[in-house]
Protein backbone atom coordinates (compact mmCIF):
# COMPACT_ATOMS: atom_id res chain seq x y z
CA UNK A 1 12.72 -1.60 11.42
CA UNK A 2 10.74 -0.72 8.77
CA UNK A 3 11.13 2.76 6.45
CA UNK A 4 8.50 4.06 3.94
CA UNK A 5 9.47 6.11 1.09
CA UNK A 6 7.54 8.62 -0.09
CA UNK A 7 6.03 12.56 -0.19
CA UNK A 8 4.70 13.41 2.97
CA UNK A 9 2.04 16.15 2.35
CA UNK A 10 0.69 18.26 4.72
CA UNK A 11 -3.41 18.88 4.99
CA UNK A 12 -5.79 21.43 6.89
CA UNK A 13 -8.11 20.13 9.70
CA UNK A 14 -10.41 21.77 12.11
CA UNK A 15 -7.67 21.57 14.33
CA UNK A 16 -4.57 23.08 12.06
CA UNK A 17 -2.15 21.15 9.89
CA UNK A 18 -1.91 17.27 10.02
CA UNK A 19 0.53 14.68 8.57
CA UNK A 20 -1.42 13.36 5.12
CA UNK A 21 -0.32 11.18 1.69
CA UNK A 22 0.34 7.74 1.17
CA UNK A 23 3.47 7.48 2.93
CA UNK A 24 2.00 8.88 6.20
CA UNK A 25 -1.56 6.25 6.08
CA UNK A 26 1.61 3.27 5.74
CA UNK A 27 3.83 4.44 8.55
CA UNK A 28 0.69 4.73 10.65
CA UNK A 29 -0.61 1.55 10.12
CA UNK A 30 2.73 0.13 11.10
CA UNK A 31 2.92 2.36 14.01
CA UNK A 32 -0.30 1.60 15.28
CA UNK A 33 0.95 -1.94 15.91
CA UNK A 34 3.47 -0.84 17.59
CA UNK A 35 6.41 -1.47 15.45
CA UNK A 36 9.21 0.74 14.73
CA UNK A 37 8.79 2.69 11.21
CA UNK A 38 10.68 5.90 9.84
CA UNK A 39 9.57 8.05 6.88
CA UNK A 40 12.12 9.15 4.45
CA UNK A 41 10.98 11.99 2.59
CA UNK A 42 11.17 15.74 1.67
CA UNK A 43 9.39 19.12 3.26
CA UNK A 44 9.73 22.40 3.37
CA UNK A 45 10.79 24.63 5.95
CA UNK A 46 7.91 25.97 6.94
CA UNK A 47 4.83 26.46 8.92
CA UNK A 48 3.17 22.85 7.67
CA UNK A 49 6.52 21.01 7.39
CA UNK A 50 6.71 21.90 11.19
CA UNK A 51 3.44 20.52 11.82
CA UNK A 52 4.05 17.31 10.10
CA UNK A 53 7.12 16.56 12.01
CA UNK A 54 5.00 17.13 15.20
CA UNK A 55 1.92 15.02 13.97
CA UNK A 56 4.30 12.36 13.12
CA UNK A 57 5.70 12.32 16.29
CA UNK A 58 2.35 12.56 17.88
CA UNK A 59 1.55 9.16 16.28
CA UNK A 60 5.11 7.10 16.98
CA UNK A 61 6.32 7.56 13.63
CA UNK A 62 9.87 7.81 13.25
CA UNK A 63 11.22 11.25 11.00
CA UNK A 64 14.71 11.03 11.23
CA UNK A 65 15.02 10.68 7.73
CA UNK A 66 12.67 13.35 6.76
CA UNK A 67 14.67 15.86 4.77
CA UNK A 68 14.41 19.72 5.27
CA UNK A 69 14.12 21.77 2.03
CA UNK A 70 15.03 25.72 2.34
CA UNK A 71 13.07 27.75 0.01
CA UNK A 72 10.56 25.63 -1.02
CA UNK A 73 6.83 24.72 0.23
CA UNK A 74 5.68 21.57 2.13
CA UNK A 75 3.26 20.13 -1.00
CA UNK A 76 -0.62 20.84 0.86
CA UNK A 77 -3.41 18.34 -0.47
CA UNK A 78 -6.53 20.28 -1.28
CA UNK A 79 -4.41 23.30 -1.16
CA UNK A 80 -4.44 26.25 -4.21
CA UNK A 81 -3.55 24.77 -7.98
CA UNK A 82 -0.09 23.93 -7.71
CA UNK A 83 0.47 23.90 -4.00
CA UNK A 84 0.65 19.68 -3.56
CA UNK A 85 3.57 19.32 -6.14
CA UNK A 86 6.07 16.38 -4.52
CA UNK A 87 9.25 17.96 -3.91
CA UNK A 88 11.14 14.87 -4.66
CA UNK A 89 13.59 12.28 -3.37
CA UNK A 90 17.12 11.51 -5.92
CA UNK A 91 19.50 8.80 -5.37
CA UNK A 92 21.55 10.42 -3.84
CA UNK A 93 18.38 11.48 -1.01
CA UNK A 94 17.47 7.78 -0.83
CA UNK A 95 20.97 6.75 -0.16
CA UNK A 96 21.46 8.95 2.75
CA UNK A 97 18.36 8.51 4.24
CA UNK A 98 18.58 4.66 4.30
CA UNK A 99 22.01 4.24 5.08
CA UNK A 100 21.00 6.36 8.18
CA UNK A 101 19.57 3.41 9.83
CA UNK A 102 21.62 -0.25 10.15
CA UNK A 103 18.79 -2.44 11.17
CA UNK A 104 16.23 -2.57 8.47
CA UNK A 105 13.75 -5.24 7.51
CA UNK A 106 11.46 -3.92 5.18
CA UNK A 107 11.74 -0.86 2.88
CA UNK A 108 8.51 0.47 1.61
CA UNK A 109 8.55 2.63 -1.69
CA UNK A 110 5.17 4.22 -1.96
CA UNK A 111 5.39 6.83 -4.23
CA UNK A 112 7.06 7.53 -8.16
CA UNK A 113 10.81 7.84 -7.90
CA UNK A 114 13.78 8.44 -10.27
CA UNK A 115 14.80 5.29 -11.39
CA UNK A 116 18.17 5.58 -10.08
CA UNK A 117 17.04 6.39 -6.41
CA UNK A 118 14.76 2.95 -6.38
CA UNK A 119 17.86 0.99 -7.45
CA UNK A 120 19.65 2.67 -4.66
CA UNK A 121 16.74 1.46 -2.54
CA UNK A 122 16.85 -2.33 -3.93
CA UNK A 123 20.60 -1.93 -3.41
CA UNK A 124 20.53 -1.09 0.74
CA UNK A 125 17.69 -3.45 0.92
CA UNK A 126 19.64 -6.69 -0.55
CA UNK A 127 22.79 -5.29 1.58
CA UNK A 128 20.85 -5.75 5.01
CA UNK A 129 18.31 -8.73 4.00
CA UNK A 130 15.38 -6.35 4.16
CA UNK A 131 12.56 -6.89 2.18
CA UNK A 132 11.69 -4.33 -0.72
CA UNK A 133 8.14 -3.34 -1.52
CA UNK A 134 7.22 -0.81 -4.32
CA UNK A 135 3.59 0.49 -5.23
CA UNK A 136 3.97 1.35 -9.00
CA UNK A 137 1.57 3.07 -10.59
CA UNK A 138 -1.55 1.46 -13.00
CA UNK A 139 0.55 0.90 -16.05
CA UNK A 140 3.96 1.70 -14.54
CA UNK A 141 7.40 -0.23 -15.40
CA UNK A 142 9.63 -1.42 -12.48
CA UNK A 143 13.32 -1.21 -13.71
CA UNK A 144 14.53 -4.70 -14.66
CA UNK A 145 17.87 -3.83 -12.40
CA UNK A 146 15.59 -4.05 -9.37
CA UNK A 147 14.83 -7.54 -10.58
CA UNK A 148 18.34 -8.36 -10.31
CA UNK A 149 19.42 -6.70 -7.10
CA UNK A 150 16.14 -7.95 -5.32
CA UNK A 151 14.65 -11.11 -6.79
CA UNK A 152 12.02 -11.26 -4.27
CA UNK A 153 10.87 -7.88 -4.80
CA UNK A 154 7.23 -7.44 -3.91
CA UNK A 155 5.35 -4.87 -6.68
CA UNK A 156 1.98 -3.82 -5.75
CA UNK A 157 0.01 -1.73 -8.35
CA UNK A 158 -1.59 1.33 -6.99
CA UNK A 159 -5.40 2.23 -7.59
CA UNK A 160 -6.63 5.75 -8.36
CA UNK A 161 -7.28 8.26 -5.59
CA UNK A 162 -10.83 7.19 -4.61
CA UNK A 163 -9.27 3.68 -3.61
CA UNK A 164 -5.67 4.90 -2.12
CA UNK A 165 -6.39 5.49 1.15
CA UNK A 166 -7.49 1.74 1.69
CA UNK A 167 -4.50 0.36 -0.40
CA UNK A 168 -2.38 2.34 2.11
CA UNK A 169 -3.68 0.05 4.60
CA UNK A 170 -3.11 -2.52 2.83
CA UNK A 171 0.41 -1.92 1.90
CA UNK A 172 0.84 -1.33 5.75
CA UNK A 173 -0.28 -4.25 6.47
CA UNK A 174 2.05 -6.14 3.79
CA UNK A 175 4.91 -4.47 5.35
CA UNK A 176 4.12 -5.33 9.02
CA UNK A 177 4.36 -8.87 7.84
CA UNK A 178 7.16 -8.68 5.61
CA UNK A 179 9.40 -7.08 7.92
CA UNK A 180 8.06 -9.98 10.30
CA UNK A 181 9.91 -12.61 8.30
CA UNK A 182 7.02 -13.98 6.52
CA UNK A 183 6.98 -14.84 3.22
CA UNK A 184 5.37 -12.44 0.37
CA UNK A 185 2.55 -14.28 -0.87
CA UNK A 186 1.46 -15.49 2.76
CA UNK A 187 1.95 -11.63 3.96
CA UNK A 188 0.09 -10.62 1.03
CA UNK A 189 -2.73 -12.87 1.67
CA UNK A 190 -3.24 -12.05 5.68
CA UNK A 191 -2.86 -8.45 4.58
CA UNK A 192 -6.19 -8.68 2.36
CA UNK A 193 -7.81 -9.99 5.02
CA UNK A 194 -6.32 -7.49 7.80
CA UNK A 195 -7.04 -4.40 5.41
CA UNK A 196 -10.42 -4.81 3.84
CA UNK A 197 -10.04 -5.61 0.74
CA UNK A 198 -11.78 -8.32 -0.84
CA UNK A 199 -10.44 -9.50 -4.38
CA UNK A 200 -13.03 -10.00 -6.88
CA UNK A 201 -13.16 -11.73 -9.96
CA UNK A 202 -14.36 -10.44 -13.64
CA UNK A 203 -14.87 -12.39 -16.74
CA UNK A 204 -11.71 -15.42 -17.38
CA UNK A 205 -9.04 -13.76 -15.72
CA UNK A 206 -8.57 -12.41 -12.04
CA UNK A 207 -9.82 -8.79 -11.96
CA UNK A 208 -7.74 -5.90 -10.81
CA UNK A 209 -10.57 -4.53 -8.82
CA UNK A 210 -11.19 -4.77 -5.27
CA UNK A 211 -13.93 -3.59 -2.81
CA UNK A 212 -13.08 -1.14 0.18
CA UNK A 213 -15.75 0.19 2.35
CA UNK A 214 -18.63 -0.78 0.19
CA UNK A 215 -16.82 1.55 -2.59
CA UNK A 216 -14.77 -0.37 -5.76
CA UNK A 217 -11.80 0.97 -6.46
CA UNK A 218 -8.71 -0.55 -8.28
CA UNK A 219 -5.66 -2.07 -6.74
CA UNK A 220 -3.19 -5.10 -7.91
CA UNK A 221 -5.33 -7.71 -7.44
CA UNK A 222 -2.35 -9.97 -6.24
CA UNK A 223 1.02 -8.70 -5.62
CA UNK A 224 3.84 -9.01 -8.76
CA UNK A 225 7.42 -10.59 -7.98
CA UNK A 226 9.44 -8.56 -9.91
């Protein structure tokens, strides 16, 4: 089974509220093949939490891990200033919500967290021979103790938000392999293919650019083992 970490968002459609972010486009793409996947994450109690727990439902992914905050919003995208603010995951959030579940073989962390709460990820991860992916952001440090507690750790280095919808697809399509067994770079490279992106190359060295639906954006251009 496969869990994605992350801030699931909620978002307006013609139709009411609908399940939105990064961590939602992964699950789905997992989903969608018809694999088991869970979301561990945070929402409020409230009229859009509500509807993300039934959108996720609607589309087969798992939410027993999603974590009820009294008191405070569900984060909107294209909401009011202010209104999509993450409302976090700790260490102590990720360790619950993983420990929850005793057959995992990939953990997916797609959005910033404390450093604490990813080396309580890499920690679970090494304990049940799951493989660890984390999407870091352009720039971003992964702690060296993740290094150490996952050798094999997969980093992937997000784009910016005109490209992230396609690199969720991508990183969904990493996982599906990953929690298949199959090796990181050989996941990596059928998930290019599977997702749409196609790696391009700039000058002497390989670019960090890619092309997704005739539009460049910017992800990792190849994943890094941390």
């Amino acid at each position: 089974m496969i869990v994605v970490v992350g801030q699931p968002f909620a978002r307006r459609s013609p139709t009411g509220w609908v399940a939105d972010g990064s961590v939602v486009r992964v699950a789905a793409v997992v989903a969608g093949r018809g694999r088991r996947v869970e979301i561990l994450g945070r929402i409020g109690e409230d009229e859009p939490g509500e509807a993300i727990v039934l959108d996720l439902t609607r589309r087969s992914v798992g939410h027993a891990a999603v974590i009820r905050s009294p008191g405070r919003p569900t984060p909107i995208l294209d909401g009011p200033p202010g209104s999509s603010e993450p409302l976090g995951l700790d260490a102590g959030d990720v360790e619950l919500g993983l420990r929850y579940f005793v057959d995992l073989t990939a953990v997916v962390v797609v959005d910033p967290v404390p450093s604490s709460a990813l080396e309580t990820a890499a920690r679970i991860a090494a304990a049940q021979e799951a493989a660890l992916v984390v999407v870091a952001e352009r720039g971003e440090a992964v702690p060296a103790a993740v290094a150490e507690i996952v050798p094999g750790a997969l980093v992937l280095e997000a784009p910016g938000p005109e490209g992230r919808s396609a690199f969720d697809r991508l990183v969904g399509e990493v996982a599906l392999r990953l929690g298949s067994g199959m090796a990181a770079e050989a996941a990596f490279g059928e998930a290019l293919a599977a997702s749409g992106w196609e790696p391009v190359r700039r000058g002497p060295r390989a670019g960090a650019r890619g092309t997704a639906g005739g539009r460049e954006a910017s992800p990792a251009d190849s994943p890094r083992r941390t």
